[in-house]
N, C-alpha and C. Protein backbone atom coordinates (compact mmCIF):
# COMPACT_ATOMS: atom_id res chain seq x y z
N UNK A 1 94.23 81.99 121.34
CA UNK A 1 93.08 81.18 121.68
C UNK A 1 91.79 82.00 121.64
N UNK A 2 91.61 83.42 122.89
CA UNK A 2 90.58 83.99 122.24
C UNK A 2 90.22 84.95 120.94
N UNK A 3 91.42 84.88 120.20
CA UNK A 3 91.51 85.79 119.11
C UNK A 3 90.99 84.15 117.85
N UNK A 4 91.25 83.15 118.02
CA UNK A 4 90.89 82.10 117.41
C UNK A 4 89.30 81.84 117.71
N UNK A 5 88.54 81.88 118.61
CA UNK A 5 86.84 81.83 119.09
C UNK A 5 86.34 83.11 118.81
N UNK A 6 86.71 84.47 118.66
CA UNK A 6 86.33 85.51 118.15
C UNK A 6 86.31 85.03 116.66
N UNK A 7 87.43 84.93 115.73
CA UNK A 7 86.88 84.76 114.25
C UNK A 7 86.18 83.64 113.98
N UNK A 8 85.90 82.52 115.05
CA UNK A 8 85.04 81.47 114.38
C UNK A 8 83.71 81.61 114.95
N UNK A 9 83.70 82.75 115.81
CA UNK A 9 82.20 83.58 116.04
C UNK A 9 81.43 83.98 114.89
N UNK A 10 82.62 84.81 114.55
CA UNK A 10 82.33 85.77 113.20
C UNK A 10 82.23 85.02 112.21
N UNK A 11 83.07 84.21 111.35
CA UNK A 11 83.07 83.42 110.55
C UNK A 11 81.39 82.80 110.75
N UNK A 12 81.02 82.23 112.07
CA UNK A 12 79.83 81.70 111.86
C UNK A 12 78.64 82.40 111.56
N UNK A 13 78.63 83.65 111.93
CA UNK A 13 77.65 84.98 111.81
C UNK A 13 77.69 85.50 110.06
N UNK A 14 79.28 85.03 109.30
CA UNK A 14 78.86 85.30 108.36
C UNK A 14 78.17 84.34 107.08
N UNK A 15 78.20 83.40 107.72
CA UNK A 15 77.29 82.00 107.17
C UNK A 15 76.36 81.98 107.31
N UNK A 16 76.02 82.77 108.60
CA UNK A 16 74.36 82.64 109.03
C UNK A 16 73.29 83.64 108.31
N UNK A 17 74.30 84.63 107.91
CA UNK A 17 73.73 86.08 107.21
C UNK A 17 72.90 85.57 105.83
N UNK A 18 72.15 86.57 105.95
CA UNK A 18 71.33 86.53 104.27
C UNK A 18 72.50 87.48 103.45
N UNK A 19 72.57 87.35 102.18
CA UNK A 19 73.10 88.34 100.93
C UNK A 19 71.57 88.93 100.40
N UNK A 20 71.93 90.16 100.46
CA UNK A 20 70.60 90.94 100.28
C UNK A 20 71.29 92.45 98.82
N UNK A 21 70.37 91.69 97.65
CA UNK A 21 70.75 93.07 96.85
C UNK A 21 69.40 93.77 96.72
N UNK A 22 69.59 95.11 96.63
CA UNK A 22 68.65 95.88 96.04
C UNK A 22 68.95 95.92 94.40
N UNK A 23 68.05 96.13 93.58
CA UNK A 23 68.94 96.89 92.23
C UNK A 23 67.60 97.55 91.73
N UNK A 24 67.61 98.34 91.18
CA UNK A 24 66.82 99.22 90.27
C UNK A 24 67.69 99.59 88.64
N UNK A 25 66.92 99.70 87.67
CA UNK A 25 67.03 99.74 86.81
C UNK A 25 68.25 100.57 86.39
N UNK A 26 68.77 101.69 87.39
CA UNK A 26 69.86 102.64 86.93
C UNK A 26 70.87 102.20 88.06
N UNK A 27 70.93 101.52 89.33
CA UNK A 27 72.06 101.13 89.81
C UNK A 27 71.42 100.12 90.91
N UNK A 28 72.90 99.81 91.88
CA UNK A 28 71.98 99.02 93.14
C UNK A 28 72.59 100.01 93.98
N UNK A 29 71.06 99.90 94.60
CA UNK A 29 71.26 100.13 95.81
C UNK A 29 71.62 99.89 96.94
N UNK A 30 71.48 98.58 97.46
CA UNK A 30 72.01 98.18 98.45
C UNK A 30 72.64 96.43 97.82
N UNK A 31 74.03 96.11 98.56
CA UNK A 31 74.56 94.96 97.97
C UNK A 31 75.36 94.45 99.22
N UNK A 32 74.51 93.43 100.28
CA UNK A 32 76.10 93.60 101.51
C UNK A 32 75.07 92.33 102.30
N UNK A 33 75.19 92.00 102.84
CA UNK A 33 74.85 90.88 104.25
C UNK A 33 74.20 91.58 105.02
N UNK A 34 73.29 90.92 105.42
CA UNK A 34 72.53 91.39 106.97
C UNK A 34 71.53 90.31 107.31
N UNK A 35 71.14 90.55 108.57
CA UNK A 35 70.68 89.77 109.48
C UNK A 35 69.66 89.32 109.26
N UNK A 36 68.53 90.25 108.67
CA UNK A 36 67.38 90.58 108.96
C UNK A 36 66.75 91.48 107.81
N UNK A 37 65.93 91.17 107.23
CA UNK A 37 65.09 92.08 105.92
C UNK A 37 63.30 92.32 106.25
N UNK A 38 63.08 93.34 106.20
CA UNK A 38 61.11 93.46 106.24
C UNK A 38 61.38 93.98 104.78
N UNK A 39 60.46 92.96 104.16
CA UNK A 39 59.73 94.06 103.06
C UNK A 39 58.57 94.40 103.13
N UNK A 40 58.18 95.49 102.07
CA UNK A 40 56.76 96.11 102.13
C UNK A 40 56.08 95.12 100.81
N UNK A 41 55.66 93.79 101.09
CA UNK A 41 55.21 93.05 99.94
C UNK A 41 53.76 93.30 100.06
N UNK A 42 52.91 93.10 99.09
CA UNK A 42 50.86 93.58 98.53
C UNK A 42 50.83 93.01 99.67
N UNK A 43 50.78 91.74 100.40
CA UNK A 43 50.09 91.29 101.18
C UNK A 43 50.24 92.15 102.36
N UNK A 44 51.03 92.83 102.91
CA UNK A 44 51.86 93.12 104.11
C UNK A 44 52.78 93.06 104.07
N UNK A 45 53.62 93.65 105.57
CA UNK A 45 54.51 93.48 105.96
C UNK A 45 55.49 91.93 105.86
N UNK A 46 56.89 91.49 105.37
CA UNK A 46 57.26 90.48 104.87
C UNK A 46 58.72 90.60 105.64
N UNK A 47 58.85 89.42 106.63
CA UNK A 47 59.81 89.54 107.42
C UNK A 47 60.77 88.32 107.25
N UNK A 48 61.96 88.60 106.48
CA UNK A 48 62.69 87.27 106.09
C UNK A 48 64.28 87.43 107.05
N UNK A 49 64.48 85.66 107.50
CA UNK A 49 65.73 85.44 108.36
C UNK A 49 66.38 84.95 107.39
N UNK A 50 67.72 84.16 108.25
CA UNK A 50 68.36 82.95 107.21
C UNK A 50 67.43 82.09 107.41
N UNK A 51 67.35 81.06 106.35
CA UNK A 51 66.90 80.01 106.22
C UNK A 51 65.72 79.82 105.99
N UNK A 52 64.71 81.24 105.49
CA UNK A 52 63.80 81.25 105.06
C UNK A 52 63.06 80.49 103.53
N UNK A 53 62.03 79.60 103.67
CA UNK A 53 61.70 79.10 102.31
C UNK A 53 62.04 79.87 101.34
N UNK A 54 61.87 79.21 100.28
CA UNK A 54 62.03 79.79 99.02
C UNK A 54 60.50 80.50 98.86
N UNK A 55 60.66 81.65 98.20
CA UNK A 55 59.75 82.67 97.96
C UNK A 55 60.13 83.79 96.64
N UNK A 56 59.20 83.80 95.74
CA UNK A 56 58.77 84.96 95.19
C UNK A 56 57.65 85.61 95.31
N UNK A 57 57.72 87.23 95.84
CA UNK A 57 56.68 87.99 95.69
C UNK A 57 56.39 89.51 95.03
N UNK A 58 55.77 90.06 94.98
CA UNK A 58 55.65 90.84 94.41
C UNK A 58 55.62 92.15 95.86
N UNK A 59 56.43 93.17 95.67
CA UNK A 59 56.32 94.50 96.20
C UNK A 59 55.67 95.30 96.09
N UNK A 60 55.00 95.97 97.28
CA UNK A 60 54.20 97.59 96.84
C UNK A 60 55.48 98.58 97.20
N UNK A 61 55.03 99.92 97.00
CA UNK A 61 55.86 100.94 97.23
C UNK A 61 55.67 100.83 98.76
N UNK A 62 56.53 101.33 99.38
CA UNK A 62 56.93 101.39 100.69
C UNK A 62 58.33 101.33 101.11
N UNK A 63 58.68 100.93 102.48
CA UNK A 63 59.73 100.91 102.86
C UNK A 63 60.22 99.58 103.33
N UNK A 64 61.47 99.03 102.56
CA UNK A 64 62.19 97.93 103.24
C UNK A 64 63.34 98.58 104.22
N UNK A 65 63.05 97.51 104.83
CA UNK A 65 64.19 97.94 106.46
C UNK A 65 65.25 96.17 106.51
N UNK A 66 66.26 97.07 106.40
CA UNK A 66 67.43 95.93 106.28
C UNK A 66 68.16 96.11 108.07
N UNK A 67 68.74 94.90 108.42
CA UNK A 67 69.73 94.47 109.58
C UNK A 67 70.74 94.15 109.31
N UNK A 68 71.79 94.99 108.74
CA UNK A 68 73.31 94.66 108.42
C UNK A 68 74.04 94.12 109.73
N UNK A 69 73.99 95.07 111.05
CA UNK A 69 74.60 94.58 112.54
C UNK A 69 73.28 94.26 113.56
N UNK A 70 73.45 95.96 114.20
CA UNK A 70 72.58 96.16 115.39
C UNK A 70 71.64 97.36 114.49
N UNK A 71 72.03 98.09 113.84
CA UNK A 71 71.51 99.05 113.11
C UNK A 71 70.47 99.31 111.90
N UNK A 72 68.95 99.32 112.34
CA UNK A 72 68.54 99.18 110.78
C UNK A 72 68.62 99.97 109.69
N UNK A 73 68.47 100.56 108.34
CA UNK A 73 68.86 100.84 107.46
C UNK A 73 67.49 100.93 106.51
N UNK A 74 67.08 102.10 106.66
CA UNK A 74 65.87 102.32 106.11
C UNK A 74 65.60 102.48 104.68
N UNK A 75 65.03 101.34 103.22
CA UNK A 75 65.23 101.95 102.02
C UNK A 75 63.85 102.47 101.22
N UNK A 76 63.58 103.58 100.44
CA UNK A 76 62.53 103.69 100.20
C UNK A 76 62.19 102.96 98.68
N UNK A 77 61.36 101.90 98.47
CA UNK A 77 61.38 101.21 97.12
C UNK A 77 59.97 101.47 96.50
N UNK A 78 59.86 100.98 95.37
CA UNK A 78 58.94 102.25 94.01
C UNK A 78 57.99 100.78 93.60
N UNK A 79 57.61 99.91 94.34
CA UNK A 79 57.41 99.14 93.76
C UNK A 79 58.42 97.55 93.19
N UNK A 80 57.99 96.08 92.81
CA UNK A 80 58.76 95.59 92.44
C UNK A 80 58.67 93.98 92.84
N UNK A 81 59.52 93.02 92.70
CA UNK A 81 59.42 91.45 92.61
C UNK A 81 60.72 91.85 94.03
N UNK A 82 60.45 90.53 94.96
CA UNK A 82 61.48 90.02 95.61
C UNK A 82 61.38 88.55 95.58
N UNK A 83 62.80 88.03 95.40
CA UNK A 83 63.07 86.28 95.33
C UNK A 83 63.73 85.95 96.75
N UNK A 84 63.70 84.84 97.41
CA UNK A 84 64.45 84.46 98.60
C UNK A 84 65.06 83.02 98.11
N UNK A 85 66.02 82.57 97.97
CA UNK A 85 66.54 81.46 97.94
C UNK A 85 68.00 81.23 98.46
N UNK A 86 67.89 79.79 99.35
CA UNK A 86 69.28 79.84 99.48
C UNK A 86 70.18 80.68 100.25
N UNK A 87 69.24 81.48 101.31
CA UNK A 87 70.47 82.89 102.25
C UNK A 87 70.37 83.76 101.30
N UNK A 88 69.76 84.13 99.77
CA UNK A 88 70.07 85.40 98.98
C UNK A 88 68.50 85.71 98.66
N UNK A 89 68.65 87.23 99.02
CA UNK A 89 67.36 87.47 98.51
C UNK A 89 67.65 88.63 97.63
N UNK A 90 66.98 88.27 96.54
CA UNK A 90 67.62 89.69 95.39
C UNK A 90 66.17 90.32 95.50
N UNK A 91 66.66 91.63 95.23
CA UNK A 91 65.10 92.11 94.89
C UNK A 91 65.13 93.31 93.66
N UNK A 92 64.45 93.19 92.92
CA UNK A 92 64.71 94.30 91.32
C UNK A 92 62.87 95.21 92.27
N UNK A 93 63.45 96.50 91.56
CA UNK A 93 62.35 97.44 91.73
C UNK A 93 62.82 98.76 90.76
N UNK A 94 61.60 99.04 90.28
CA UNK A 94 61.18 100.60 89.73
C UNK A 94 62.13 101.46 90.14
N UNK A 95 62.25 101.60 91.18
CA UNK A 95 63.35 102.49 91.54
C UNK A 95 63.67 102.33 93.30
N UNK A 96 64.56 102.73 93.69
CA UNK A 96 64.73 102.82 95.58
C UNK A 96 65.78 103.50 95.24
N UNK A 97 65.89 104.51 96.66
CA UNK A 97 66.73 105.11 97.78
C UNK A 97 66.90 104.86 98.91
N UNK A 98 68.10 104.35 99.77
CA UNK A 98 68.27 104.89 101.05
C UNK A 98 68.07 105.76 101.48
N UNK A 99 67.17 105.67 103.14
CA UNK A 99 66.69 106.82 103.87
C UNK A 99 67.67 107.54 103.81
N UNK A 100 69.01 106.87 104.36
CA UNK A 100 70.17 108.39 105.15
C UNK A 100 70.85 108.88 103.42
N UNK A 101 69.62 108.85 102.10
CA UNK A 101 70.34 109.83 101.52
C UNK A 101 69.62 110.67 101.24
N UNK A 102 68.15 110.57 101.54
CA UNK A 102 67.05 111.83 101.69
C UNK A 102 67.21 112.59 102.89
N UNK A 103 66.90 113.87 102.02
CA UNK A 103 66.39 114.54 103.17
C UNK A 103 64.89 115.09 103.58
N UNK A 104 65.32 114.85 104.96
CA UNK A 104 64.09 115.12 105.64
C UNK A 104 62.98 116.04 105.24
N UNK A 105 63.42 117.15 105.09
CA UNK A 105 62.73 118.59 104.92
C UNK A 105 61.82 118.06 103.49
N UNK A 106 62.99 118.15 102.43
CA UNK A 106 62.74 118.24 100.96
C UNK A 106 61.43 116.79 100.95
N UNK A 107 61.93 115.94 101.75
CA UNK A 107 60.93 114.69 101.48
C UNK A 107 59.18 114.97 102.20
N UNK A 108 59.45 116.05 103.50
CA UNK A 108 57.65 116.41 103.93
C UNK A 108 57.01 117.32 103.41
N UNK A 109 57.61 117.96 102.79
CA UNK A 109 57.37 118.79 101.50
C UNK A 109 56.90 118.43 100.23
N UNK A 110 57.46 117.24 99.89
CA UNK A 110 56.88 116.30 98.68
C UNK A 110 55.62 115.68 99.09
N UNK A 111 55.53 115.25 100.47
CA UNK A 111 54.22 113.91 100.77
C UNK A 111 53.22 115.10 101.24
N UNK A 112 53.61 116.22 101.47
CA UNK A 112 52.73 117.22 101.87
C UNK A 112 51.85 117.70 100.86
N UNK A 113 52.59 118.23 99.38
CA UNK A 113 52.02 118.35 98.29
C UNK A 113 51.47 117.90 97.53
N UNK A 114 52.11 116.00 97.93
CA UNK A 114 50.77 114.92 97.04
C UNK A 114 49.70 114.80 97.66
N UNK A 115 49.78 114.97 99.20
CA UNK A 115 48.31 115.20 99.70
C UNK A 115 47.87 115.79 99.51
N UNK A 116 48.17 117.55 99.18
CA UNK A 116 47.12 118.12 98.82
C UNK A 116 46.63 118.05 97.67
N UNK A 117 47.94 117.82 96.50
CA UNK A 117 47.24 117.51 95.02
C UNK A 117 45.89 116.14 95.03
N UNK A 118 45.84 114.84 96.03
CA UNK A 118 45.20 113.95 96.47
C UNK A 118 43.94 114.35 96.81
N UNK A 119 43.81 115.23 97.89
CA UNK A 119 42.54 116.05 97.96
C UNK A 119 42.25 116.80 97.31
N UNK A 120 42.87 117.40 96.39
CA UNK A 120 42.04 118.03 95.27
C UNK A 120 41.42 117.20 93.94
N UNK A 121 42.23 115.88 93.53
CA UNK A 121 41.58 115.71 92.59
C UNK A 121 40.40 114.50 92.89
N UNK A 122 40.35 114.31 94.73
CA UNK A 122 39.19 113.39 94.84
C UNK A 122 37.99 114.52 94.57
N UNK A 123 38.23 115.81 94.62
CA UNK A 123 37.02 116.80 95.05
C UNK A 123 36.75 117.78 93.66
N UNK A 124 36.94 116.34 92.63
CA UNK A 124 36.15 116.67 91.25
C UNK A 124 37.46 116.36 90.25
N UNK A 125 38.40 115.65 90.78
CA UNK A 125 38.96 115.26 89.42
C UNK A 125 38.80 113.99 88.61
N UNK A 126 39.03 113.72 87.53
CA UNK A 126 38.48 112.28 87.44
C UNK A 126 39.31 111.17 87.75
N UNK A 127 38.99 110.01 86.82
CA UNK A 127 39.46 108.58 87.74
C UNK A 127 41.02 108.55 87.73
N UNK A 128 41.43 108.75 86.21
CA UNK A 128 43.15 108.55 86.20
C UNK A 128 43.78 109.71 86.79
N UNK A 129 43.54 110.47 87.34
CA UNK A 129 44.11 111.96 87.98
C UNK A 129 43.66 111.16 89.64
N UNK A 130 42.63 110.79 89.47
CA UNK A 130 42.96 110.12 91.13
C UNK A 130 44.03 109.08 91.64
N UNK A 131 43.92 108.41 90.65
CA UNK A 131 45.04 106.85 90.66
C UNK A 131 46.55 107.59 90.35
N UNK A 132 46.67 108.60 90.26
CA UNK A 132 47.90 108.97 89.52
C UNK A 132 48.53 109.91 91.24
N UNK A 133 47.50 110.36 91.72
CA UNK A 133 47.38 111.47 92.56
C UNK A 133 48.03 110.24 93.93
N UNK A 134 47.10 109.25 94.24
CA UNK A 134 47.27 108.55 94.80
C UNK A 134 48.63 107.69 94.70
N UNK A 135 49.05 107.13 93.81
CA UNK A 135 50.11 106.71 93.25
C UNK A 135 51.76 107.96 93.88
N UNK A 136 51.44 108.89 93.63
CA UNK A 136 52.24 110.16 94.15
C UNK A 136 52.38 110.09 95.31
N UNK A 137 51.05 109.94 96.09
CA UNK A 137 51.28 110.36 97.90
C UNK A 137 51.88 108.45 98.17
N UNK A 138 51.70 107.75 97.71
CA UNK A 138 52.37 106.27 98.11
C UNK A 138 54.14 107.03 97.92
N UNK A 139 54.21 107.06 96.64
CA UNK A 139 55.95 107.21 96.73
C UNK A 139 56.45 108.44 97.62
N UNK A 140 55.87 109.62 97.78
CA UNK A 140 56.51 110.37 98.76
C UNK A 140 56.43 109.90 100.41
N UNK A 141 55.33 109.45 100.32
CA UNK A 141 55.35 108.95 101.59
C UNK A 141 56.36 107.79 102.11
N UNK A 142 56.92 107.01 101.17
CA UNK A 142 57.77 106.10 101.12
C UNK A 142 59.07 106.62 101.70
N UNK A 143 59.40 107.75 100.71
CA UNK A 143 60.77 108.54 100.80
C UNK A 143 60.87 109.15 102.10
N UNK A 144 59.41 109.87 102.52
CA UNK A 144 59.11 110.41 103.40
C UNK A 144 59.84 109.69 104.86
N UNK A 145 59.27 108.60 104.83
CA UNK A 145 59.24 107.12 106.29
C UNK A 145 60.60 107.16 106.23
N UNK A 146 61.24 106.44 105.29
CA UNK A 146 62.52 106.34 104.94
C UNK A 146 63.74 107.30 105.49
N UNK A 147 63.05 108.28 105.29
CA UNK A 147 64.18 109.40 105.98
C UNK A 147 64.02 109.85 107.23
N UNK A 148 63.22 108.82 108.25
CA UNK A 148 62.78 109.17 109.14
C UNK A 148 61.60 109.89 109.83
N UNK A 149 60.81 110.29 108.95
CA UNK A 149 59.41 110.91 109.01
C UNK A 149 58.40 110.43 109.62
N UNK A 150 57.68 110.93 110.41
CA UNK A 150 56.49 110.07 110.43
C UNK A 150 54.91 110.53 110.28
N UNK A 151 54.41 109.44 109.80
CA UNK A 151 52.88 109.50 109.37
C UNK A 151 51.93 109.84 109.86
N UNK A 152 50.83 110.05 110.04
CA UNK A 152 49.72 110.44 111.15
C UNK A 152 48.94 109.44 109.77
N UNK A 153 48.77 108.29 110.64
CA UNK A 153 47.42 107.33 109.49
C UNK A 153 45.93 107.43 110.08
């Protein structure tokens, strides 16, 4: 009896779940159910449940944070389109990693060096060396968050 109300708990939790893929051009990254999705979409921050309208938007680089249980799951994405329909939200991007497969060190080391390459080429480089410079400190900083890092904005 309570082993029968435990799986029709569960059973209902897994109906209620979104299907959430990541994929990037060389694999996916993430492919599994969860609760709860933020993306980093142009407008802002983009916070989808079950039963969310239908939506396409477009992604900046940043970090999506997935809710598989109780645990969030930090991914760093490169840019990209997300769709919501139906409990599934697929999302294609440039590229992503999971936080817990960066590391820490190697990643403040990267957002450290696009900042400084950033301040150097505002302080006489020209326009596409800025956008390019800038473009750099977005994705390390991404990887950066992702692996747990944090920002001073």
């Amino acid at each position: 009896m309570i082993e029968d109300k435990r799986q029709k708990t569960k059973d209902k939790r897994q109906l209620m779940a979104l299907t959430v893929r990541v994929i990037s051009p060389d694999k996916t990254v993430w492919d599994s159910n969860a609760e709860e999705v933020i993306l980093p979409s142009t407008t802002g921050q983009l916070g989808i449940l079950t039963g969310h309208a239908p939506l396409l938007t477009a992604l900046d680089t940043g970090v999506m944070r997935v809710r598989p249980g109780k645990e969030w799951v930090a991914i760093a994405l490169m840019g990209g389109f997300a769709e919501v329909e139906n409990n599934e939200v697929t999302i294609l991007v440039n590229a992503a990693e999971r936080g817990d497969t960066i590391k820490l060190e190697e990643a403040r080391a990267a957002y450290n060096e696009a900042e400084t390459r950033l301040n150097q080429v505002d302080n006489g480089g020209n326009r596409q060396e800025q956008i390019q410079a800038t473009q750099a400190v977005k994705r390390a900083r991404s990887r950066f968050q992702a692996a747990g890092g944090m920002v001073q904005v």
